[in-house]
Protein backbone atom coordinates (compact mmCIF):
# COMPACT_ATOMS: atom_id res chain seq x y z
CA UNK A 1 -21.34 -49.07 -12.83
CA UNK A 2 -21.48 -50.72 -9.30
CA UNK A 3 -20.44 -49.35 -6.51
CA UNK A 4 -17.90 -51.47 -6.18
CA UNK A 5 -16.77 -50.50 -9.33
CA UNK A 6 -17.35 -46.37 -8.42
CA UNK A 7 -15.50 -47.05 -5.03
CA UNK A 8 -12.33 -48.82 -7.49
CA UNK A 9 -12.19 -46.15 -10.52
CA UNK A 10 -12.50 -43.12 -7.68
CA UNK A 11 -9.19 -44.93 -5.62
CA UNK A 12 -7.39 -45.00 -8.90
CA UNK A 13 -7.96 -41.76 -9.35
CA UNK A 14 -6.35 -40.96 -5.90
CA UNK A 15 -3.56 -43.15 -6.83
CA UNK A 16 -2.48 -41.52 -9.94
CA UNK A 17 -3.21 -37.87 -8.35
CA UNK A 18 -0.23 -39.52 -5.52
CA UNK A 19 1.52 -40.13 -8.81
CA UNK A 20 1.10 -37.01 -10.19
CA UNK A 21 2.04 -35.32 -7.10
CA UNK A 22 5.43 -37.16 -6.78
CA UNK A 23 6.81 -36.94 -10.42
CA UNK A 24 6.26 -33.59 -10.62
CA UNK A 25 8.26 -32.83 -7.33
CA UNK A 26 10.37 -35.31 -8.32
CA UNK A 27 11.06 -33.38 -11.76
CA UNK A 28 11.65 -30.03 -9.38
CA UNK A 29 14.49 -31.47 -7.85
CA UNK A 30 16.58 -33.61 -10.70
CA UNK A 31 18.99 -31.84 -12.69
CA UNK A 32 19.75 -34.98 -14.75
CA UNK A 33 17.73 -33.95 -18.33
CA UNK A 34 17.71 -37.75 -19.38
CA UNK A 35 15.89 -38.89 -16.67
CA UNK A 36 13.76 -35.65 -16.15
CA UNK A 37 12.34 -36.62 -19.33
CA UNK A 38 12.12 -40.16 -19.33
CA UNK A 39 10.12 -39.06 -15.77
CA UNK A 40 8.31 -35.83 -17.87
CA UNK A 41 7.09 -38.77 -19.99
CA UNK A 42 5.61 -40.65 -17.09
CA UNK A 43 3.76 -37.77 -16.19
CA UNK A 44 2.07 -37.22 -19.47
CA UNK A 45 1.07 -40.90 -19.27
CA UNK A 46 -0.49 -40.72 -15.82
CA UNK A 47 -1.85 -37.37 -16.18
CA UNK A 48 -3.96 -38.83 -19.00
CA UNK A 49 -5.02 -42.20 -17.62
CA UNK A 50 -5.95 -39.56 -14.74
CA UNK A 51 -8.17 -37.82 -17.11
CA UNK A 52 -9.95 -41.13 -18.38
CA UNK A 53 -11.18 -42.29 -15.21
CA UNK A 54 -11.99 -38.74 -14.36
CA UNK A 55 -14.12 -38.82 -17.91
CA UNK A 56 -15.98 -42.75 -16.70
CA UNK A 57 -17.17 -41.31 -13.28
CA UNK A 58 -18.56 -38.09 -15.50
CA UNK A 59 -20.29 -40.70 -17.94
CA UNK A 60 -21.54 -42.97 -15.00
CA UNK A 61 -22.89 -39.75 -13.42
CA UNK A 62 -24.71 -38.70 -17.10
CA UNK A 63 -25.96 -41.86 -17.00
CA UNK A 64 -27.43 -41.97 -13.93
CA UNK A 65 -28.55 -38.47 -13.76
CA UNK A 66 -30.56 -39.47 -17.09
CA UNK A 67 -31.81 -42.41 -15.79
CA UNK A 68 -33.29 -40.74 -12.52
CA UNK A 69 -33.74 -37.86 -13.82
């Protein structure tokens, strides 16, 4: 992975943590149940795109650690 790439996949990551943040004070302070879980539902999604980018950098940093080390 480039580090273009690295400095792209590690701003993602900040953007869905922003996300994250917001939909789940968002889902604090709704007391409409459809749209706390059509917004529940978001969550879940973002929360696990979250968690594959987390899981590249991990792999890019296996890689590299093999690589060098």
């Amino acid at each position: 992975m480039t580090q273009k790439e690295l400095a792209y996949v590690e701003d993602a990551i900040g953007h869905e943590s922003n996300i994250i943040t917001i939909l789940q004070e968002t889902i604090k302070n709704i007391e409409d149940e459809k749209l706390k879980n059509f917004l529940q539902t978001e969550l879940s999604e973002h929360t696990k795109t979250k968690e594959k980018l987390i899981s590249k950098l991990e792999v890019n940093a296996n890689v590299w650690s093999i690589i060098n080390g």
